[in-house]
N, C-alpha and C. Protein backbone atom coordinates (compact mmCIF):
# COMPACT_ATOMS: atom_id res chain seq x y z
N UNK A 1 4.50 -26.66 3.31
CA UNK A 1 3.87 -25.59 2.56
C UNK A 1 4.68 -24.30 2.77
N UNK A 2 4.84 -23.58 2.02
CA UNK A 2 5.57 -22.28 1.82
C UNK A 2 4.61 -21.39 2.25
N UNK A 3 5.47 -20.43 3.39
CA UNK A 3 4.57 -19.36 3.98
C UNK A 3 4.44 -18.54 3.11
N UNK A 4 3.08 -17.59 3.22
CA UNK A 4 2.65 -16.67 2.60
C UNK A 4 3.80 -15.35 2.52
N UNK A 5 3.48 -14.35 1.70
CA UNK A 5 4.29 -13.14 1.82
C UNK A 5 3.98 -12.65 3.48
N UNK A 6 2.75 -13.20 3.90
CA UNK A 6 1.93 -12.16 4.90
C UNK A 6 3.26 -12.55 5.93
N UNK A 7 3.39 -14.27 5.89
CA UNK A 7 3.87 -14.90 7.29
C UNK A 7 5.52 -14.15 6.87
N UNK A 8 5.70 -14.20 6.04
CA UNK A 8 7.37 -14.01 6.19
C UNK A 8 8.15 -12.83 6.11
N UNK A 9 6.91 -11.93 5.57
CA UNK A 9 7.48 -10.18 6.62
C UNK A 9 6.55 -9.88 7.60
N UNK A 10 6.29 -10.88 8.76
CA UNK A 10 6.29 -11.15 10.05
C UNK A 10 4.74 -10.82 10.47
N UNK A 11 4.00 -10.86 9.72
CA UNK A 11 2.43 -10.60 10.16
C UNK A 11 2.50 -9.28 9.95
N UNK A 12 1.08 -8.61 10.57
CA UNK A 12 0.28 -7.57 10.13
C UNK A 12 1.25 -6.59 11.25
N UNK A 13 1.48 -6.96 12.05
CA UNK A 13 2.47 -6.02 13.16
C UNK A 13 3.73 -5.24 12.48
N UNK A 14 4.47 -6.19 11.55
CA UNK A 14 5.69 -5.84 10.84
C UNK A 14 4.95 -4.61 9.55
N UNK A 15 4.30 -5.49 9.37
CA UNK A 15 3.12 -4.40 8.04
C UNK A 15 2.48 -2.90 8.31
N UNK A 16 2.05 -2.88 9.95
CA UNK A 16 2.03 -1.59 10.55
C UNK A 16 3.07 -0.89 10.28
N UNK A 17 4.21 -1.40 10.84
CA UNK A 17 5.62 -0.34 10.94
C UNK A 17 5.83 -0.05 9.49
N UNK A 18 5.70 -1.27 8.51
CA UNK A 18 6.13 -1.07 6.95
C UNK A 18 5.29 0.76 6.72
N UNK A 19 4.20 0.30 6.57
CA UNK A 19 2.59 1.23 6.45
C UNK A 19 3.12 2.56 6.64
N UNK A 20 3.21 2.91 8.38
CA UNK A 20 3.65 3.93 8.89
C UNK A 20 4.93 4.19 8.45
N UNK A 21 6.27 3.91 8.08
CA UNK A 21 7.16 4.59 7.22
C UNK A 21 6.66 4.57 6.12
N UNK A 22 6.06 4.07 4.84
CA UNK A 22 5.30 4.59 3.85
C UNK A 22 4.94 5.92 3.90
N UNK A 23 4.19 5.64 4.52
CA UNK A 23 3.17 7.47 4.69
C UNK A 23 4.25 8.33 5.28
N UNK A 24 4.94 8.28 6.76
CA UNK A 24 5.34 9.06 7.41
C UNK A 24 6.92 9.89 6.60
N UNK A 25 7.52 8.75 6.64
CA UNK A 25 8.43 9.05 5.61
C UNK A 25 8.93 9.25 4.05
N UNK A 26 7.76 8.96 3.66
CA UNK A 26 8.37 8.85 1.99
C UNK A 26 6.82 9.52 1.14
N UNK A 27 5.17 9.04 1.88
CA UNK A 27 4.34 9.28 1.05
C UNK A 27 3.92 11.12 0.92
N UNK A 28 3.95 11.60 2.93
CA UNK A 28 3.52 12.30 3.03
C UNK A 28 5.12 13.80 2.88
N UNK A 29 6.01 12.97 2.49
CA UNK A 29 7.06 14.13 2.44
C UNK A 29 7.29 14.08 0.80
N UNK A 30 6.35 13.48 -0.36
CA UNK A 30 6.55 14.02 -1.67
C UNK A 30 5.45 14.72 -2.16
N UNK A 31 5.85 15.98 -2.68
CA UNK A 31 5.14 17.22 -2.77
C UNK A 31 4.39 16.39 -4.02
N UNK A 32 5.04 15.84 -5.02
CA UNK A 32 4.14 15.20 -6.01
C UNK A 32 2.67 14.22 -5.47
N UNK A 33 2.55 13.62 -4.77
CA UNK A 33 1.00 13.08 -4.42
C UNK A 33 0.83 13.11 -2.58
N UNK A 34 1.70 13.95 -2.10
CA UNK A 34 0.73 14.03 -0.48
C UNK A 34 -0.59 14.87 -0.43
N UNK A 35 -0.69 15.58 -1.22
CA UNK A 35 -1.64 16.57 -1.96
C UNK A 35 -3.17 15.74 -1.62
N UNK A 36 -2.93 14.50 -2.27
CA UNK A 36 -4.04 13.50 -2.00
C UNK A 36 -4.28 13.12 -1.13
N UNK A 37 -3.74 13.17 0.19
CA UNK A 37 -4.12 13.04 1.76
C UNK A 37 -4.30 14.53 2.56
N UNK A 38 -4.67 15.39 1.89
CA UNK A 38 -4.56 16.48 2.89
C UNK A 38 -6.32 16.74 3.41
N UNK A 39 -7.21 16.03 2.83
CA UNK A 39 -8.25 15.40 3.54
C UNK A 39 -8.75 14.26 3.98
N UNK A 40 -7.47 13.88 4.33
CA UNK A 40 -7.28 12.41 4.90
C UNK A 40 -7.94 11.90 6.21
N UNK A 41 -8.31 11.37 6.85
CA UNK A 41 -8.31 10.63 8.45
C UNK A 41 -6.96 9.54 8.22
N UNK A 42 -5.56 10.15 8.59
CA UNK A 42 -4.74 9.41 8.36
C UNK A 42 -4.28 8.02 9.47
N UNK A 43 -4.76 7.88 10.58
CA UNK A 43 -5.06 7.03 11.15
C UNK A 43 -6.10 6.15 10.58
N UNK A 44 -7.38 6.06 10.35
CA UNK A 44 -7.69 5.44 9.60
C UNK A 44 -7.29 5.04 8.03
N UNK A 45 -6.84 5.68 7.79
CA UNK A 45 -5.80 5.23 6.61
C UNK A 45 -5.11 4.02 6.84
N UNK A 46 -4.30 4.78 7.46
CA UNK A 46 -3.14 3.53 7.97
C UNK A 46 -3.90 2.31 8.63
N UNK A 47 -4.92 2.11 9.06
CA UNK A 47 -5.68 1.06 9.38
C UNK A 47 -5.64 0.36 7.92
N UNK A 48 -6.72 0.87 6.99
CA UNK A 48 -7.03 0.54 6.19
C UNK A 48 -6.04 0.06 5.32
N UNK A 49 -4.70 0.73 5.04
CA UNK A 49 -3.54 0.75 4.53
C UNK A 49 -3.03 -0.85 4.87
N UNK A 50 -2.87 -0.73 6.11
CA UNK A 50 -2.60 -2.30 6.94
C UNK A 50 -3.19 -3.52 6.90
N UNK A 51 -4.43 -2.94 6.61
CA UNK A 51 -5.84 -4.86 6.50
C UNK A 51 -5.40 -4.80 5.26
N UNK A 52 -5.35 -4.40 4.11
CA UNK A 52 -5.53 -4.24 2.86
C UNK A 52 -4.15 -4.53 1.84
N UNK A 53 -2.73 -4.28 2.60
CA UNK A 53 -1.79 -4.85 2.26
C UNK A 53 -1.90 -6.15 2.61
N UNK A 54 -2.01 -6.98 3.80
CA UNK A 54 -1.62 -8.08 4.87
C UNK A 54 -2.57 -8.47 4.04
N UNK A 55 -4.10 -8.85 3.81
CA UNK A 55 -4.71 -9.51 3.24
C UNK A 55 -3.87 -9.84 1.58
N UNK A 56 -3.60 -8.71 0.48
CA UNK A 56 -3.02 -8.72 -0.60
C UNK A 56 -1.66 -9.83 -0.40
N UNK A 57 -0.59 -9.87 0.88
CA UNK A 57 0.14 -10.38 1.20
C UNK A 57 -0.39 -11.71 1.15
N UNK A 58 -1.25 -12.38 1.50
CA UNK A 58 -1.79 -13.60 1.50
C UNK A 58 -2.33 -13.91 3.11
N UNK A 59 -1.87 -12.51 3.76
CA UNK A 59 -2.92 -12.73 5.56
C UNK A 59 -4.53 -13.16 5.06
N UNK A 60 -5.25 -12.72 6.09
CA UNK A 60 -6.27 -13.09 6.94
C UNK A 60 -7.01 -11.65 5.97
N UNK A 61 -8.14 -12.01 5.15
CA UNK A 61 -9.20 -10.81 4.55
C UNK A 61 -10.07 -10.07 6.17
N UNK A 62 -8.91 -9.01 6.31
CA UNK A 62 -10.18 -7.86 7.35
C UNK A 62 -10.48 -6.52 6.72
N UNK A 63 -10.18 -6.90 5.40
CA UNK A 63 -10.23 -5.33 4.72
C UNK A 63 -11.61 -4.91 4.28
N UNK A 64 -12.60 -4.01 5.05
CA UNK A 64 -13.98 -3.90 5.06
C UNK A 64 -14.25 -2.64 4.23
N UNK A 65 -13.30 -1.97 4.00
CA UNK A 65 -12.86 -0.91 3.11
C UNK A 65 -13.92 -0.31 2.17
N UNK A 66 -14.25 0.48 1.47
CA UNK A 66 -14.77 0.44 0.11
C UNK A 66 -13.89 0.05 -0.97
N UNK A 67 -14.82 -0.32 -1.98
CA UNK A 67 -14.21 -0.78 -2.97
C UNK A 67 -13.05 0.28 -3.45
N UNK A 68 -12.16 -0.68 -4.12
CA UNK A 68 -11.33 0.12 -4.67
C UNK A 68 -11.37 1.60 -5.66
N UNK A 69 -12.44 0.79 -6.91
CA UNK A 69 -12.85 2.37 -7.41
C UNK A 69 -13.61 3.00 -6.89
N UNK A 70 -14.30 2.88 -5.05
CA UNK A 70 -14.81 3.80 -4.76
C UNK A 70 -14.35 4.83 -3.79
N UNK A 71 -12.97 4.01 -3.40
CA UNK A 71 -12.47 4.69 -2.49
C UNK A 71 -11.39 5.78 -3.29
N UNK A 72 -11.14 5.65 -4.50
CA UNK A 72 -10.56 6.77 -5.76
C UNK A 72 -11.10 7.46 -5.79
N UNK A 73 -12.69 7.18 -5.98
CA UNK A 73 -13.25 7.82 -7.17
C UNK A 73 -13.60 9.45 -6.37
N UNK A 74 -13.43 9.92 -8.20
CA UNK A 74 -12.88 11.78 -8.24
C UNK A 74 -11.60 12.38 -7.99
N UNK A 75 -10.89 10.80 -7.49
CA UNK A 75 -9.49 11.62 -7.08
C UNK A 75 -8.51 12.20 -8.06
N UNK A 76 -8.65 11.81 -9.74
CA UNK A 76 -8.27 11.99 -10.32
C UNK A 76 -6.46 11.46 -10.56
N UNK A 77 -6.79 10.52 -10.35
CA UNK A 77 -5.01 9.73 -10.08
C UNK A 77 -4.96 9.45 -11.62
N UNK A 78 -3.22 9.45 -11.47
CA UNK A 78 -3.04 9.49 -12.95
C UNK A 78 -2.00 8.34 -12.81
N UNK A 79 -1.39 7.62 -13.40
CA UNK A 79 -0.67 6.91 -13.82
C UNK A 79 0.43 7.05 -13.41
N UNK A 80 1.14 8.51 -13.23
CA UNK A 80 2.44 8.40 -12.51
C UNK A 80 2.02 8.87 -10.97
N UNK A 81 1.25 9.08 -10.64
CA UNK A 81 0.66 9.16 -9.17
C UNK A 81 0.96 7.67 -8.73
N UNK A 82 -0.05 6.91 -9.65
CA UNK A 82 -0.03 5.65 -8.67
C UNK A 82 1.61 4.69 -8.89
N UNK A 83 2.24 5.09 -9.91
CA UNK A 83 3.63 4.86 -10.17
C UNK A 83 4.42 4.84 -9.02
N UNK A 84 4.78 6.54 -8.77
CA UNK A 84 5.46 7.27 -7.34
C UNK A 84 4.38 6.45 -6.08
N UNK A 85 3.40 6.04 -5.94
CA UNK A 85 2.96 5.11 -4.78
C UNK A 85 3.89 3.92 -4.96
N UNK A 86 3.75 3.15 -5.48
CA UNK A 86 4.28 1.92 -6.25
C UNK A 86 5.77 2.12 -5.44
N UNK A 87 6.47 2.78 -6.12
CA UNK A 87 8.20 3.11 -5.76
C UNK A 87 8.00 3.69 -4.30
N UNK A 88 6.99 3.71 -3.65
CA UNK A 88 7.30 4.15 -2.42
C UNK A 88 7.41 3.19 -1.32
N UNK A 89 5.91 2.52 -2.19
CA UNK A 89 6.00 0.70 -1.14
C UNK A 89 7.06 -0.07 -1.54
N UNK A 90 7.43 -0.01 -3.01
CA UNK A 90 9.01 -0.66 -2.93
C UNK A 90 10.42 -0.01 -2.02
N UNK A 91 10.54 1.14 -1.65
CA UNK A 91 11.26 1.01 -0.70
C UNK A 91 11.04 1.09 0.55
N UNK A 92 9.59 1.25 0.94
CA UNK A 92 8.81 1.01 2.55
C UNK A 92 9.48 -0.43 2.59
N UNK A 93 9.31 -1.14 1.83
CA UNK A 93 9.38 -2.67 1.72
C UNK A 93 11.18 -3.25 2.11
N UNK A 94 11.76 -2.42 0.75
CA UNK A 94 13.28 -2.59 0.95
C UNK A 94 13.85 -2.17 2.53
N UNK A 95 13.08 -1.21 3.05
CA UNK A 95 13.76 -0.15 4.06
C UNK A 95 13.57 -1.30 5.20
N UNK A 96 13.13 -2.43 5.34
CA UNK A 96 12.38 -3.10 6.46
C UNK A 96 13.53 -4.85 5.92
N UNK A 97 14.37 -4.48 5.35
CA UNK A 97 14.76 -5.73 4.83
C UNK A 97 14.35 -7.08 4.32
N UNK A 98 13.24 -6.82 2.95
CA UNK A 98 12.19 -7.66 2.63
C UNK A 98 12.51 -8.00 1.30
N UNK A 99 12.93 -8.92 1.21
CA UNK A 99 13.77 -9.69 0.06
C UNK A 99 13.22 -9.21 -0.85
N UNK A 100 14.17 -9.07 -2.39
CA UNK A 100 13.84 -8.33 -3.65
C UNK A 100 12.64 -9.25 -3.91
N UNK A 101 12.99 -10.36 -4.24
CA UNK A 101 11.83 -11.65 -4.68
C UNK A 101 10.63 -11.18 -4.30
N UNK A 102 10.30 -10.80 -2.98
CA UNK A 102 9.23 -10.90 -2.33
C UNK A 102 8.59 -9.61 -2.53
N UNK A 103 9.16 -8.60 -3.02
CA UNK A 103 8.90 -7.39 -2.53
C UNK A 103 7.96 -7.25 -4.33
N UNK A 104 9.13 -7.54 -5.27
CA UNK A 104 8.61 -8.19 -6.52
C UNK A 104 7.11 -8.75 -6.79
N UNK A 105 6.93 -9.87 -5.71
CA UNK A 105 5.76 -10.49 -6.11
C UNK A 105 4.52 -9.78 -4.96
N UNK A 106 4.97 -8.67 -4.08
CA UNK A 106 4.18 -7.88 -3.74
C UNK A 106 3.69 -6.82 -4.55
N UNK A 107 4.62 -6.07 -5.19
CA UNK A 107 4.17 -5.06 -6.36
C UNK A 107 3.65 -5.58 -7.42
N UNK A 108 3.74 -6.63 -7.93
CA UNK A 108 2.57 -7.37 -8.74
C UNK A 108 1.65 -6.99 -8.28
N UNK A 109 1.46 -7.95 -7.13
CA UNK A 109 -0.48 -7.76 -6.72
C UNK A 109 -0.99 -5.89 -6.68
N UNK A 110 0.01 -5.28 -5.56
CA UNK A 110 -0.42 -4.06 -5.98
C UNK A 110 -0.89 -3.58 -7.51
N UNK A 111 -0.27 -4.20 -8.41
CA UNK A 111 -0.45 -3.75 -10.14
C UNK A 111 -1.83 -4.25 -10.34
N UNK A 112 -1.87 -5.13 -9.85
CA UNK A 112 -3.14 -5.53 -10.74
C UNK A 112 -4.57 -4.95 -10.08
N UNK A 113 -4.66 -3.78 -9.35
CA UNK A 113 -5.51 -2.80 -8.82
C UNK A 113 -5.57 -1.29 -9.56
N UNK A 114 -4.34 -1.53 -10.06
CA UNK A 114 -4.06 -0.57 -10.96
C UNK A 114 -5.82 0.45 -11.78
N UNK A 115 -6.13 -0.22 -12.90
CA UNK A 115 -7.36 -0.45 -13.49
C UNK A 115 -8.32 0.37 -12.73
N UNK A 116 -8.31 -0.40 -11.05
CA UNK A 116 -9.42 0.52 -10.33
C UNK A 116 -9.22 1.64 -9.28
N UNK A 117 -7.91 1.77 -9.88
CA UNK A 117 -7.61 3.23 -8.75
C UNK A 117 -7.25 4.60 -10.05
N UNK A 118 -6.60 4.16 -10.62
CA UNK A 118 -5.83 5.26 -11.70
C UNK A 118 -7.20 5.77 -12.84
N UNK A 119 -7.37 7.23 -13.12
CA UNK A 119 -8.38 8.15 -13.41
C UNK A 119 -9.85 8.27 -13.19
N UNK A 120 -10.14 7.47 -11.74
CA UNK A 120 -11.20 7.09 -11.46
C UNK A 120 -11.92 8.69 -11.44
């Protein structure tokens, strides 16, 4: 059987470090959407950030989260908001040496959340 995305960028441990350069380096240093975390609990973020990829990856469901459009909703995200997210986990992803293929059929799944995050 072919490992999951989860197993082959190395479990939820590798997904932390992914997570934390996301935010640290690329989410919270673009003036275009850090705006949207500046009432953040960014530790819990990054929790949440972490169950919620790794599960999407094909891990283990610990994502207890609110729903997706509820954890938007009012934020007023627009389409190239969640775009510039998108291109950020693609190179959180690249930056960690995580095959194009894979990284590909990770931003899929991210897409198809699309719907319940963007102008909630």
């Amino acid at each position: 059987m072919e490992p999951t995305l989860y197993e082959k960028i190395g479990g939820e441990e590798a997904i932390e470090t992914v997570v934390d350069y996301f935010y640290n380096e690329l989410v919270l240093k673009d003036e275009t959407v850090k705006h949207f975390f500046d009432e953040t609990d960014m530790e819990k973020q990054r929790r949440h950030q972490t169950k919620f990829i790794s599960f999407a990856l094909g891990g283990p469901n610990q994502y207890t989260g609110k729903s997706m459009e509820k954890a938007h909703e009012g934020m007023d995200i627009q389409e190239r908001d969640f775009e510039a997210i998108v291109k950020h986990l693609h190179a959180a992803l690249a930056q960690f040496q995580v095959p194009v293929d894979d990284i590909e059929k990770a931003l899929n799944k991210v897409a198809t959340l699309k719907d319940s995050i963007v102008n909630k």
